[in-house]
N, C-alpha and C. Protein backbone atom coordinates (compact mmCIF):
# COMPACT_ATOMS: atom_id res chain seq x y z
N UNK A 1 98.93 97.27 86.82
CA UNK A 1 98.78 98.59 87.38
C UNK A 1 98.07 98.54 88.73
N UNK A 2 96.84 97.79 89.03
CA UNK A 2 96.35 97.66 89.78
C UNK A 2 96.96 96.95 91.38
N UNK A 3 98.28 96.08 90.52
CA UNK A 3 99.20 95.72 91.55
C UNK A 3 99.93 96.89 92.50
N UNK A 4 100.64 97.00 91.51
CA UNK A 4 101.31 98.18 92.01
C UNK A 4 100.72 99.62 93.21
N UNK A 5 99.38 99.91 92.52
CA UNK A 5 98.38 100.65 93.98
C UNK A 5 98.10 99.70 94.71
N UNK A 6 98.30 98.41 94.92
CA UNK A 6 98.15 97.85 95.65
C UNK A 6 99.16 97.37 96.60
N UNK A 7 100.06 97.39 96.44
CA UNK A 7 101.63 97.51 96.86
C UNK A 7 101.74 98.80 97.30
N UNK A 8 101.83 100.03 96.96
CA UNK A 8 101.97 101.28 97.61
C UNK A 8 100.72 101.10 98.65
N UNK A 9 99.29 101.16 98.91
CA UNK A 9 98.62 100.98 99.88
C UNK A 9 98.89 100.16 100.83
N UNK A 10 99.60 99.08 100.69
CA UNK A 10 99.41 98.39 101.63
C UNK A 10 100.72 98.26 102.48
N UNK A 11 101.88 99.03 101.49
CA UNK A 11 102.93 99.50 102.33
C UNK A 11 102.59 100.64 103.18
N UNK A 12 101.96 101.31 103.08
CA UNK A 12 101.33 102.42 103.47
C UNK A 12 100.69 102.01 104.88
N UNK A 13 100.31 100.85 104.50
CA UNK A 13 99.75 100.12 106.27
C UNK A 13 100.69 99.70 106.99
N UNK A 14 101.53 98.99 106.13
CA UNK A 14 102.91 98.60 107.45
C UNK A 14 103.50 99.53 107.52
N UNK A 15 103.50 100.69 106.88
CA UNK A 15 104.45 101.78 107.50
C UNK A 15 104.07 101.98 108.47
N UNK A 16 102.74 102.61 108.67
CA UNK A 16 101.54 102.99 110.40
C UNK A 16 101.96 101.86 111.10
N UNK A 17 101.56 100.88 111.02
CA UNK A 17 101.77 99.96 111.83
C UNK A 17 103.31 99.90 112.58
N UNK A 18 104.25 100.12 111.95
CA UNK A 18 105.59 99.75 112.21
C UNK A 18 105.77 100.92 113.32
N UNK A 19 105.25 102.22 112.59
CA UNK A 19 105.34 103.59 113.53
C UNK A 19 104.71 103.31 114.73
N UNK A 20 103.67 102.72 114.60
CA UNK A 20 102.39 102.38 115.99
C UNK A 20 103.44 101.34 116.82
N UNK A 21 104.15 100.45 116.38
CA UNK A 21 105.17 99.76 117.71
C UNK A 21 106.46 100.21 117.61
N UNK A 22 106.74 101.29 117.01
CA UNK A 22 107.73 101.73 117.48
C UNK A 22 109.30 101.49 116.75
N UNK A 23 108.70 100.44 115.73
CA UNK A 23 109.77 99.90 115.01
C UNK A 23 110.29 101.40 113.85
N UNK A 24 111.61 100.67 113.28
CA UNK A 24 111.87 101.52 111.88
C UNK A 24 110.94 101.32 110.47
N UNK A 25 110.29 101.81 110.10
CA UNK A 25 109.40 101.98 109.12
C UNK A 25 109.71 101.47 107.95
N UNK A 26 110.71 101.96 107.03
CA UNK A 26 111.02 101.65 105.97
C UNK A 26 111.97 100.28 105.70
N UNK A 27 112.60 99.59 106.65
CA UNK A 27 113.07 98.45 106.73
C UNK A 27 111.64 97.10 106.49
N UNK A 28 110.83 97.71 107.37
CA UNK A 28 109.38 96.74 107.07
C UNK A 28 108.46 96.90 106.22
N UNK A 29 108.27 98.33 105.51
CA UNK A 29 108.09 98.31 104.21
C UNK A 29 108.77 97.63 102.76
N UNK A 30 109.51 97.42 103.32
CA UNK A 30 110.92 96.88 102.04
C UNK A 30 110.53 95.24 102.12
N UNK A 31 110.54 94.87 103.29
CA UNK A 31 110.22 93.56 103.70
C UNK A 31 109.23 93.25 103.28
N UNK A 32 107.50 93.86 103.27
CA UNK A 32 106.84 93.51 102.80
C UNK A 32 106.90 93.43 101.29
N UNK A 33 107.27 94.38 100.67
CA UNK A 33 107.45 94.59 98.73
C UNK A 33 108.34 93.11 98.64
N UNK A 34 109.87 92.71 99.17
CA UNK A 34 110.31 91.75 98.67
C UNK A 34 109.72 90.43 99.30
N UNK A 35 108.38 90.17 100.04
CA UNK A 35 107.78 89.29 100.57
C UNK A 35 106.66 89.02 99.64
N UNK A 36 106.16 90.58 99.21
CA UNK A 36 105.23 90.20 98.09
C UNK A 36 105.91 89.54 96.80
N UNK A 37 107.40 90.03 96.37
CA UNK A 37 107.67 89.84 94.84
C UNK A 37 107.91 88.29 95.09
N UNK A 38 108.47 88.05 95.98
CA UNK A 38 109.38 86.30 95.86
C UNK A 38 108.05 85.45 96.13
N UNK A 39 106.73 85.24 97.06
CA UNK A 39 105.82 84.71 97.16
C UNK A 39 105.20 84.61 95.89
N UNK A 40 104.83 86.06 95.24
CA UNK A 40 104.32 85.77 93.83
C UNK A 40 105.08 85.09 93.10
N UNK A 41 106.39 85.08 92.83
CA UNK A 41 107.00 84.37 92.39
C UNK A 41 106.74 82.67 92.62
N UNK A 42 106.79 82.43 93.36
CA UNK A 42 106.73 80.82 93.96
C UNK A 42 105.65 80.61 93.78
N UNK A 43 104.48 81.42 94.10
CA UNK A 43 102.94 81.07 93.77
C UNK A 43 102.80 80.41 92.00
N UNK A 44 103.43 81.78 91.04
CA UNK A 44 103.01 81.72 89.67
C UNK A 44 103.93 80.47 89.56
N UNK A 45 105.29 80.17 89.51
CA UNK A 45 106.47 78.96 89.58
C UNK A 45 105.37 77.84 89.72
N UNK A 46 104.16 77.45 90.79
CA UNK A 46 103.81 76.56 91.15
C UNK A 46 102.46 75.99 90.53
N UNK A 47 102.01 77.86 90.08
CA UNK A 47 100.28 77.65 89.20
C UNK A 47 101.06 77.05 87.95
N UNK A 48 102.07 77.43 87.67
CA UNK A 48 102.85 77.36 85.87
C UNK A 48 103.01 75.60 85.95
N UNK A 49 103.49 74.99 87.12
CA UNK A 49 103.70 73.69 87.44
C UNK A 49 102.72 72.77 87.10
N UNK A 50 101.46 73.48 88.02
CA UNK A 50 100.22 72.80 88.10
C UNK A 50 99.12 72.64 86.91
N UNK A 51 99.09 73.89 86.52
CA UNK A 51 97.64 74.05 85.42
C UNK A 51 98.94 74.34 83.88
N UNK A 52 99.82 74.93 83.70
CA UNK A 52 100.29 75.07 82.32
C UNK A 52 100.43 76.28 81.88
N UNK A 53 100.96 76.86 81.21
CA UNK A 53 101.06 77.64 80.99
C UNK A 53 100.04 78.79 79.55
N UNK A 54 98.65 77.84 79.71
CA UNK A 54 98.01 78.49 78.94
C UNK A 54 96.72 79.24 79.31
N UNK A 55 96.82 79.24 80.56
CA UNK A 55 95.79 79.75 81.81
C UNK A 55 95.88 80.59 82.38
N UNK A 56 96.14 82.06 81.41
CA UNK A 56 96.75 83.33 82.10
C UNK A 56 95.63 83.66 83.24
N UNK A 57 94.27 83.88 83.14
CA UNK A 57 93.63 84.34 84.01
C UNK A 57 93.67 83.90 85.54
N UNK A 58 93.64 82.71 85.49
CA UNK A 58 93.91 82.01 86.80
C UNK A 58 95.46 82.32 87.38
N UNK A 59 96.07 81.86 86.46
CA UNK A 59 97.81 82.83 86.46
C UNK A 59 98.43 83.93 87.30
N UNK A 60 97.40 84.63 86.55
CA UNK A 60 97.63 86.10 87.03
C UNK A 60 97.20 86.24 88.68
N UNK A 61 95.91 85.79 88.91
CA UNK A 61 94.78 85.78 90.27
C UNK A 61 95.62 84.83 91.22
N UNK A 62 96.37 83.71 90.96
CA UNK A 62 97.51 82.77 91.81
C UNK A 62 98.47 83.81 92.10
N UNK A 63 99.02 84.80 91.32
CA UNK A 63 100.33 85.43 91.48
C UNK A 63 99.53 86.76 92.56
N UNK A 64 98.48 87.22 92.20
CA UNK A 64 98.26 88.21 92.97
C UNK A 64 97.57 87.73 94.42
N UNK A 65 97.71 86.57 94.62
CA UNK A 65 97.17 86.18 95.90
C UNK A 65 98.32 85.53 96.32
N UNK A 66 98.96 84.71 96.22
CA UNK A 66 100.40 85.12 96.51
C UNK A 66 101.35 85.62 97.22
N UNK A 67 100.90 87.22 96.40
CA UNK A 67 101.57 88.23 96.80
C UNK A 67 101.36 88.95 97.69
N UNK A 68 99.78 88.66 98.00
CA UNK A 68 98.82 89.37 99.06
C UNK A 68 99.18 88.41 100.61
N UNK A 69 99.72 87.47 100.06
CA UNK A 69 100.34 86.56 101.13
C UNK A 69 101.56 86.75 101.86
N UNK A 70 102.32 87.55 101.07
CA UNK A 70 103.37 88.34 101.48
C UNK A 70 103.34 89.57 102.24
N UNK A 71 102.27 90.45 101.92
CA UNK A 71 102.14 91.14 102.70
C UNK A 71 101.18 91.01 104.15
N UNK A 72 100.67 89.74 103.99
CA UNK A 72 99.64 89.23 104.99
C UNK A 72 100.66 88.52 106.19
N UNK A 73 102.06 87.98 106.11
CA UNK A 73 103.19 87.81 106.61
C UNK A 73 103.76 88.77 107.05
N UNK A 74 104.25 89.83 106.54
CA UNK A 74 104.54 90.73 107.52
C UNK A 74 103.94 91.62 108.32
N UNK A 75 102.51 91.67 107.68
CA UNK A 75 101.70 92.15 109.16
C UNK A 75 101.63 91.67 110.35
N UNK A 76 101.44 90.21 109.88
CA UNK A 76 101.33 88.99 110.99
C UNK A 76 102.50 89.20 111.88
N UNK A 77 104.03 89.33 111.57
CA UNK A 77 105.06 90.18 112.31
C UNK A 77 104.79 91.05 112.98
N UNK A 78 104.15 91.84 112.42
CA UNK A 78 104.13 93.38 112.56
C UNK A 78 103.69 93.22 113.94
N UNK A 79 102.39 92.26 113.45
CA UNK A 79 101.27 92.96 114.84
C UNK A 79 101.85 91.97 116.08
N UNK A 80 102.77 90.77 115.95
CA UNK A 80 102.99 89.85 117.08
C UNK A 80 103.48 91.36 118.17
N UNK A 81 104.24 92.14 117.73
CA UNK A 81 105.17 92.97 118.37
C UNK A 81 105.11 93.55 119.22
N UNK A 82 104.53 94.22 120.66
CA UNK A 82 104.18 94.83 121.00
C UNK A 82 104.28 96.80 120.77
N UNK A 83 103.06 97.18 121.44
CA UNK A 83 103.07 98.57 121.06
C UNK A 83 103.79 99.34 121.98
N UNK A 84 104.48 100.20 120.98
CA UNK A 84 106.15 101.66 121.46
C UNK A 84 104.78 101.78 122.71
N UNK A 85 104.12 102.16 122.96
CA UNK A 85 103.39 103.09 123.90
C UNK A 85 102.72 102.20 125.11
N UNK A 86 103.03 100.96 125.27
CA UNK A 86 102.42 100.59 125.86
C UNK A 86 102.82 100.18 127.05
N UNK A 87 101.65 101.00 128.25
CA UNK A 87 101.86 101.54 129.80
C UNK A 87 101.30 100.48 130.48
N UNK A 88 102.48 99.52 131.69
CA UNK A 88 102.86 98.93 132.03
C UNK A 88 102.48 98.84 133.62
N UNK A 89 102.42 100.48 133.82
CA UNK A 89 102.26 100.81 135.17
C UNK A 89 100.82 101.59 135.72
N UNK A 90 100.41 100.81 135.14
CA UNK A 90 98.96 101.56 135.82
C UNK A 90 98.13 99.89 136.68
């Protein structure tokens, strides 16, 4: 549960952000959600590899950092981008 408000908030930032350079919004929101799901994915794929599969706590904390990695990637996009507003001629 706690994922999930955490996924709506933080789409909630790349949306602003995307608006702040000018980009389309909901294309980079989407990007971040399937950046978070497939990273967690590969994260837990790799904790499940490493430690076993009887180590939910750590498990869980690999998959949600991860995932936080996914959205830490498309900010990192986000922000290379320059800003819609930015005056050139002064």
């Amino acid at each position: 549960m706690i994922e999930l408000i955490a996924i709506v908030l933080l789409g909630m930032q790349v949306y602003k952000i995307a608006e702040r350079k000018g980009q389309k919004q909901w294309p980079w929101v989407w990007r971040m959600v399937l950046s978070w799901i497939g990273l967690e994915f590969l994260g837990l794929m790799l904790a499940i590899g490493l430690l076993g599969i009887k180590n939910w706590t750590n498990l869980l904390l690999i998959g949600v950092l991860s995932g936080l990695g996914g959205y830490l990637l498309t900010k990192y996009r986000l922000d290379k981008m320059p800003d819609a507003n930015n005056d050139l001629s002064e």
